[in-house]
Every structure is written in structure tokens, then in C-alpha cells.
N, C-alpha and C. Protein backbone atom coordinates (compact mmCIF):
# COMPACT_ATOMS: atom_id res chain seq x y z
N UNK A 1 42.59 45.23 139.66
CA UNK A 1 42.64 46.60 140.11
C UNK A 1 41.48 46.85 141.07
N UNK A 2 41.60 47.71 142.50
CA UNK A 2 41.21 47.96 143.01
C UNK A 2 39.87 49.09 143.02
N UNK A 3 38.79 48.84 143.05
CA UNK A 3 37.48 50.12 142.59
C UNK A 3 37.68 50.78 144.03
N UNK A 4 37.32 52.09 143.92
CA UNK A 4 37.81 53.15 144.62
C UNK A 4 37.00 53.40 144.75
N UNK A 5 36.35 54.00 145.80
CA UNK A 5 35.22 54.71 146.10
C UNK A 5 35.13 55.73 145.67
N UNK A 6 34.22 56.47 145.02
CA UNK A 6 34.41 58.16 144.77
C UNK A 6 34.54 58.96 145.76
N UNK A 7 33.84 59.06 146.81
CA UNK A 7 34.21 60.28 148.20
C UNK A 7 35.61 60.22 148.17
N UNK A 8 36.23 58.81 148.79
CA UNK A 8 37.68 58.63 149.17
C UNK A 8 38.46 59.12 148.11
N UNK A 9 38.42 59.04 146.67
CA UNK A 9 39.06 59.35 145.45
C UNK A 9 38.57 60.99 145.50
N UNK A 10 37.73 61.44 145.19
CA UNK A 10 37.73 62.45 145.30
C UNK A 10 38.68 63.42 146.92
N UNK A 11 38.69 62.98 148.01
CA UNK A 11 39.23 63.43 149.17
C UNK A 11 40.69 63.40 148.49
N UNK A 12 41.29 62.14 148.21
CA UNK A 12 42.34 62.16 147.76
C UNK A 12 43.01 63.27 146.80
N UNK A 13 41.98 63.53 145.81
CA UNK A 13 42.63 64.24 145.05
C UNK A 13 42.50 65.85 144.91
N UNK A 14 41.48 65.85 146.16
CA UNK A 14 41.53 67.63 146.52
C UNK A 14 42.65 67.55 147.44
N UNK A 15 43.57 67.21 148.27
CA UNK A 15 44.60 66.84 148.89
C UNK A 15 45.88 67.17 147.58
N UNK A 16 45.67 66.57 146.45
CA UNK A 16 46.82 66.78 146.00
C UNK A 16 46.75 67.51 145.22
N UNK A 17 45.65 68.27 145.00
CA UNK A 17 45.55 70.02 143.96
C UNK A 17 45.88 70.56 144.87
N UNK A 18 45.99 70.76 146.22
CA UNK A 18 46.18 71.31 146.86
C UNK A 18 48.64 71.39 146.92
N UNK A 19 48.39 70.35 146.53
CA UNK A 19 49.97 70.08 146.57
C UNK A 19 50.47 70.80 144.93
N UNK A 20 49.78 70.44 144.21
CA UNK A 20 50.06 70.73 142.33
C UNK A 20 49.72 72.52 142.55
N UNK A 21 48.37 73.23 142.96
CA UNK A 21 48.50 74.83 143.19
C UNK A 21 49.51 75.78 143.93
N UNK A 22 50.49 74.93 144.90
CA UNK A 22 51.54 75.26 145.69
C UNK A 22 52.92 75.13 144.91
N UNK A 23 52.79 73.65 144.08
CA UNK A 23 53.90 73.59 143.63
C UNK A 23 53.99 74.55 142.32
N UNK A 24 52.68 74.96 141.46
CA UNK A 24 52.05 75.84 140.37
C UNK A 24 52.33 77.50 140.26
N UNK A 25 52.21 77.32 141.95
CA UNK A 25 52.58 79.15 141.95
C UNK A 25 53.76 79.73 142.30
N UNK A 26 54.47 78.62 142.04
CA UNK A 26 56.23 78.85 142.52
C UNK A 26 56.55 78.23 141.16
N UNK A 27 56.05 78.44 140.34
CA UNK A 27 56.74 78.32 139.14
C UNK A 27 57.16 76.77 138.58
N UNK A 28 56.81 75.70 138.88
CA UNK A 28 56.41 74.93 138.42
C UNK A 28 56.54 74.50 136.85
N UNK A 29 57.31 73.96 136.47
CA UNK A 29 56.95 73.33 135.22
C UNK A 29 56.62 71.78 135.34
N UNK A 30 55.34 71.74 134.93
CA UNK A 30 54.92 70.60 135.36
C UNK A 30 54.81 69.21 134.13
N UNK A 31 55.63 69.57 133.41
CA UNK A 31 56.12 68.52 131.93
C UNK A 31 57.64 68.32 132.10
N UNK A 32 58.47 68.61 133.37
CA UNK A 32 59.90 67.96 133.25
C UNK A 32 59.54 67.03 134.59
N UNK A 33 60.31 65.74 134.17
CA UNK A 33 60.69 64.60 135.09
C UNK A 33 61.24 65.01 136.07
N UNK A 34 60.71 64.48 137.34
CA UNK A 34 61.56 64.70 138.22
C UNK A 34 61.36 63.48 139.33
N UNK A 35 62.18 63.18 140.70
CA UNK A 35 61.74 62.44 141.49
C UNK A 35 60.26 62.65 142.44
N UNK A 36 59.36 62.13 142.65
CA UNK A 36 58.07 62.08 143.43
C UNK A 36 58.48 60.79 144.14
N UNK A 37 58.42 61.85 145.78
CA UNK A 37 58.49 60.86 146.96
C UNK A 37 56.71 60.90 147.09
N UNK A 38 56.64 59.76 147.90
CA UNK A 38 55.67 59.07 148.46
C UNK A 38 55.66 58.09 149.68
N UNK A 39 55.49 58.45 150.96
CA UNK A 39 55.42 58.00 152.27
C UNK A 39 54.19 57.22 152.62
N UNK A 40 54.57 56.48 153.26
CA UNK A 40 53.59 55.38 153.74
C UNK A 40 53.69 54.43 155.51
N UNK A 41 52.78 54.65 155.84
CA UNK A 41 52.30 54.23 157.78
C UNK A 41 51.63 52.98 157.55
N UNK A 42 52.11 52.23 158.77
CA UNK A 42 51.24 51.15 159.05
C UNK A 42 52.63 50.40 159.52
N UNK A 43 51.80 48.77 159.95
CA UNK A 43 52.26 47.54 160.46
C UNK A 43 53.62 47.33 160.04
N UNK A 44 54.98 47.23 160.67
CA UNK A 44 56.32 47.37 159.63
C UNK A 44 56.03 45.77 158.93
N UNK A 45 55.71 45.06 159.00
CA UNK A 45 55.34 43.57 158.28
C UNK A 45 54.73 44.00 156.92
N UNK A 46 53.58 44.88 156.93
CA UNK A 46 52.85 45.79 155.64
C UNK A 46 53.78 46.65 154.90
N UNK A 47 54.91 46.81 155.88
CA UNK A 47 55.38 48.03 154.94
C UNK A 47 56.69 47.10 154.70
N UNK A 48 57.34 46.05 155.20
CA UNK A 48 58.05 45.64 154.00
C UNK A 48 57.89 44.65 152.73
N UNK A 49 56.15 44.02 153.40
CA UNK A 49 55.60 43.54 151.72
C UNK A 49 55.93 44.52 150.98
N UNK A 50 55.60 45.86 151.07
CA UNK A 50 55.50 46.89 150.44
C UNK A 50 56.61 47.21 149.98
N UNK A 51 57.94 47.35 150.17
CA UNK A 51 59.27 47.69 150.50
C UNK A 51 59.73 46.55 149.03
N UNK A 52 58.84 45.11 149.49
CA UNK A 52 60.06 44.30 148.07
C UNK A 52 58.81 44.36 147.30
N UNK A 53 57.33 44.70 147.12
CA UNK A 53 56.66 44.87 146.04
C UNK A 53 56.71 45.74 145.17
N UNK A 54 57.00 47.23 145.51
CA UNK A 54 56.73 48.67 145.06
C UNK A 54 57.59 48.33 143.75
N UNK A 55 58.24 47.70 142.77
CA UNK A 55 58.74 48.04 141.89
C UNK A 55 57.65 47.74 140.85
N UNK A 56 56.77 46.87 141.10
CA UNK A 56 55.01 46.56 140.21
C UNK A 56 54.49 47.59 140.57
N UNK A 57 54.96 48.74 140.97
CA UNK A 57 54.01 49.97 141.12
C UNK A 57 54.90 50.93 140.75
N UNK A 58 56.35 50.87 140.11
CA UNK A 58 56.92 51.76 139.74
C UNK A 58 57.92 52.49 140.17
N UNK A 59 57.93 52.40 141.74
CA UNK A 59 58.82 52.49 142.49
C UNK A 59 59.75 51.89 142.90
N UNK A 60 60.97 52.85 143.76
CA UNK A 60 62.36 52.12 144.49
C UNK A 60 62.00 52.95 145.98
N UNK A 61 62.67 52.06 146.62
CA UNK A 61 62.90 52.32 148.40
C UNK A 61 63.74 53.94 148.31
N UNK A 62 63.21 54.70 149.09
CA UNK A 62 64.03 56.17 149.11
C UNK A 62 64.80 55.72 150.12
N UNK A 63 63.82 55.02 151.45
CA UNK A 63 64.58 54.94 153.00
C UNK A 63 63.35 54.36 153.56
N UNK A 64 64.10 53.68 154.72
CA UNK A 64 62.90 51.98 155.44
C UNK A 64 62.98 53.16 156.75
N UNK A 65 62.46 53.71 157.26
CA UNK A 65 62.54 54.06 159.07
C UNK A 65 61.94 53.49 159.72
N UNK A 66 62.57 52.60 160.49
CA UNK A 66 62.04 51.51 161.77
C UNK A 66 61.18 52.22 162.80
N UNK A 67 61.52 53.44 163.69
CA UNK A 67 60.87 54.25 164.29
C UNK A 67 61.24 55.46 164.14
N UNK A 68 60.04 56.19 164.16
CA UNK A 68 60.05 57.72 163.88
C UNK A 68 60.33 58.34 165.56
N UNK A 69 60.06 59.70 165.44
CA UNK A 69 60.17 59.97 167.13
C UNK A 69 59.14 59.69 168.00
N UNK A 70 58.09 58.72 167.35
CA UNK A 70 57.06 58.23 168.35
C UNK A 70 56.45 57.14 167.86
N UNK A 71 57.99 56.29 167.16
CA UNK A 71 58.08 54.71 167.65
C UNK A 71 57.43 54.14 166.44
N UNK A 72 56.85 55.01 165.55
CA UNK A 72 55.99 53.96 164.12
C UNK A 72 56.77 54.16 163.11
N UNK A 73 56.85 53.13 162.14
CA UNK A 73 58.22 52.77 160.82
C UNK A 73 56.95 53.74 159.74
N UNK A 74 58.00 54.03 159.11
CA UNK A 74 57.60 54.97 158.33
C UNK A 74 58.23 53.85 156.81
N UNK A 75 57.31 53.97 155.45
CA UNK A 75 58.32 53.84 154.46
C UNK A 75 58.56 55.07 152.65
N UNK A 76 59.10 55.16 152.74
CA UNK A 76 59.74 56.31 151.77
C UNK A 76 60.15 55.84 150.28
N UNK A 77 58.91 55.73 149.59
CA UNK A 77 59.29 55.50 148.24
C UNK A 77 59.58 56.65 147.39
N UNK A 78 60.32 56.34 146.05
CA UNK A 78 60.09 57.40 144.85
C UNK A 78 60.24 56.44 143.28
N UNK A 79 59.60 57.67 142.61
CA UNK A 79 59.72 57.27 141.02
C UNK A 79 59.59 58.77 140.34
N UNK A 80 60.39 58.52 139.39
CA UNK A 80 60.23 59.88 138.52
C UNK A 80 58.82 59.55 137.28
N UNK A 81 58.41 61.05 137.70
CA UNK A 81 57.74 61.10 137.01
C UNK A 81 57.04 62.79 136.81
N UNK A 82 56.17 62.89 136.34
CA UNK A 82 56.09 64.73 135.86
C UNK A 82 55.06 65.14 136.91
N UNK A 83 54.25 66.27 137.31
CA UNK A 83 53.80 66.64 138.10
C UNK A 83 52.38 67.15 137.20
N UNK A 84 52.22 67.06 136.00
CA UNK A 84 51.26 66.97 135.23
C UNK A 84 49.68 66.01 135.67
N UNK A 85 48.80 66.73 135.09
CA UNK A 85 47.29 66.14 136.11
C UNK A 85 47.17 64.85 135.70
N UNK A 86 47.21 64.38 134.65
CA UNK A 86 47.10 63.14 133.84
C UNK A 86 48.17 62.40 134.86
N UNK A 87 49.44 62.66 135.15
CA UNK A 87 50.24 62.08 135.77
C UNK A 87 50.23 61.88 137.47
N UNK A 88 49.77 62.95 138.00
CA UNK A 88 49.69 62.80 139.68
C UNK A 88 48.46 62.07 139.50
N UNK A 89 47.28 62.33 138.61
CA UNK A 89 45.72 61.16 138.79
C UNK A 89 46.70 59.83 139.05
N UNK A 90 47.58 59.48 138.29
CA UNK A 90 47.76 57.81 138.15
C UNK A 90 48.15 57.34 139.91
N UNK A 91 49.18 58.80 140.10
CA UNK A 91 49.84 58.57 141.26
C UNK A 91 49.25 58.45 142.24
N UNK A 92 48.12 59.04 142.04
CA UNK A 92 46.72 59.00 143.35
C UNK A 92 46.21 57.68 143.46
N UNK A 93 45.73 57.23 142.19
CA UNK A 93 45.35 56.14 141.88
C UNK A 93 45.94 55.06 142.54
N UNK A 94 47.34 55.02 142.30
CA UNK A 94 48.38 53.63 142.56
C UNK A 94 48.53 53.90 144.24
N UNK A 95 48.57 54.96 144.61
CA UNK A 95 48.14 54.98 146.12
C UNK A 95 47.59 54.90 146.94
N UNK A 96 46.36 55.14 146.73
CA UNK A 96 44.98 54.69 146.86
C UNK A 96 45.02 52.67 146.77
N UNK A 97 45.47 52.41 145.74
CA UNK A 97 45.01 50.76 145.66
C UNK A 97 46.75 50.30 146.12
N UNK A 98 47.74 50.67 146.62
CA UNK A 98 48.58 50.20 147.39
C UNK A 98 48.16 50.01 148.92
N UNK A 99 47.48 50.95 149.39
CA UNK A 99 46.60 51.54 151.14
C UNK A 99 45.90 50.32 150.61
N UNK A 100 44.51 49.66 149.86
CA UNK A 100 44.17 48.80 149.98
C UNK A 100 44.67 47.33 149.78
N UNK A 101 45.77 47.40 148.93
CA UNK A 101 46.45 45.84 148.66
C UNK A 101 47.30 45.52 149.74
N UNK A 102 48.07 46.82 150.55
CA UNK A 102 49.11 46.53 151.76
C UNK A 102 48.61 46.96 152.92
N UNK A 103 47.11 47.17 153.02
CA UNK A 103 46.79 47.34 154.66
C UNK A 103 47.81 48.48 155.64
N UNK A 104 48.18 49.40 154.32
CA UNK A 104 49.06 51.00 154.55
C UNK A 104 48.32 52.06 154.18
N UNK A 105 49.04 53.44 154.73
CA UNK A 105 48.65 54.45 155.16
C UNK A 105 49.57 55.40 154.33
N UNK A 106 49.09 56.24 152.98
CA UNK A 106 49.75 57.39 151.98
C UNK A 106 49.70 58.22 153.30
N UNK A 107 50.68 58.67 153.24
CA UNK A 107 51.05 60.01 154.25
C UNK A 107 51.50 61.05 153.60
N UNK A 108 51.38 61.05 152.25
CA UNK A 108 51.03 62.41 151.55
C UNK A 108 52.82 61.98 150.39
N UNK A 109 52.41 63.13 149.51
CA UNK A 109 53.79 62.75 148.58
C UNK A 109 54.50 64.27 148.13
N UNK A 110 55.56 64.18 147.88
CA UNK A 110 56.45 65.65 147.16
C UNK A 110 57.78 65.30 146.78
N UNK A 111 57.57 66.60 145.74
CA UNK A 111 58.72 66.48 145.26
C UNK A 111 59.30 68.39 145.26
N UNK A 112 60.37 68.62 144.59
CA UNK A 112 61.21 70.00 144.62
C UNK A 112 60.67 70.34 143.08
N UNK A 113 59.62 71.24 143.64
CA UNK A 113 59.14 72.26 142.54
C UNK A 113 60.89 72.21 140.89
N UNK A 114 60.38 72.06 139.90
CA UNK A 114 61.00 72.46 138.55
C UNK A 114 60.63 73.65 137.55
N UNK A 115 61.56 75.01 137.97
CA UNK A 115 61.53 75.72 137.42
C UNK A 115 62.51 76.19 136.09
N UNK A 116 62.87 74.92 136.31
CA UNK A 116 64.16 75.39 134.70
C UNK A 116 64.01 74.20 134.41
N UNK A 117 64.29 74.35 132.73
CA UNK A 117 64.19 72.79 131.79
C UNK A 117 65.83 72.11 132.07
């Protein structure tokens, strides 16, 4: 496992309170399963190590995009999982040390707010 710097870990995860207080004040229940996408930039060679690794990280392929509208492959994972702090920490975590194991770029993650059980 990858040691994380604290600044960068910390940056990271004011980034995604920022995503959990948005998804929080729209009513949010943050103890039902749901899908969490997670996007990722860089080298398309990096991103399809990434593409047949991501299931040791929990994930499946959402969608591979070769070029976006200014030519860089984008890749689009998901896994269900709850939106709970204990639970997005891990997700930070595993994103954070994916950017360092695949020489990729988290381009941020979401999912559709759960307001009914």
C-alpha cells in the first residue's frame, strides 16, 4: 500500500466533503448502496492497465473514451458502495494509490443523491 502524503490526502478529502455536503443537503441518505462513478486522465496505455486491473480495487469499466472533445481518453469506473464517511475515506484512499500505482489522474467521482430506502 501506497503512504500518502498528508497535504495531498488532506486536499483530497476537502474536495470530497465538499461532494458528501452537496449530496447531504439534498437529502441524502448516506447508508443505502448505490453506484459511485469515478473518472480517471492520463496516458490511454495507463488507463487500460487500469481498465483490466480495477477489479483488485473493486471496480467494473462504466465506459473506455478514446477522445474527449479535446482529444484525451478519459476512463469511467464504478462500484457500489454507500456515501457514508468511513466509506468515501476508503474511496479517497483507493484513488489516491490508483493515481500513484497507474501514473493516472482522479478527475473527481459521483453518484445520484438517495433519498428513499
Amino acid at each position: 500500500m501506497t503512504e500518502i502524503a498528508p497535504n495531498r490526502w488532506n486536499a483530497a478529502w476537502e474536495e470530497d466533503l465538499d461532494v458528501l455536503r452537496n449530496l447531504r443537503s439534498n437529502g441524502d441518505l448516506a447508508h443505502v448502496v448505490r453506484p459511485i462513478d469515478v473518472s480517471f486522465r492520463g496516458p490511454v496505455e495507463a488507463l487500460r492497465r487500469l481498465e483490466a486491473a480495477c477489479s483488485n480495487f473493486g471496480f467494473e469499466v462504466l465506459e473506455f473514451v478514446d477522445a474527449d472533445e479535446n482529444g484525451k481518453p478519459w476512463l469511467f469506473l464504478v462500484r457500489e458502495q454507500t456515501t457514508d464517511d468511513e466509506a468515501i475515506r476508503d474511496l479517497t484512499m483507493t484513488y489516491l494509490q490508483i493515481e500513484d500505482s497507474f501514473g493516472v489522474e482522479n478527475d473527481g467521482w459521483g453518484c445520484v443523491g438517495q433519498t428513499e430506502e
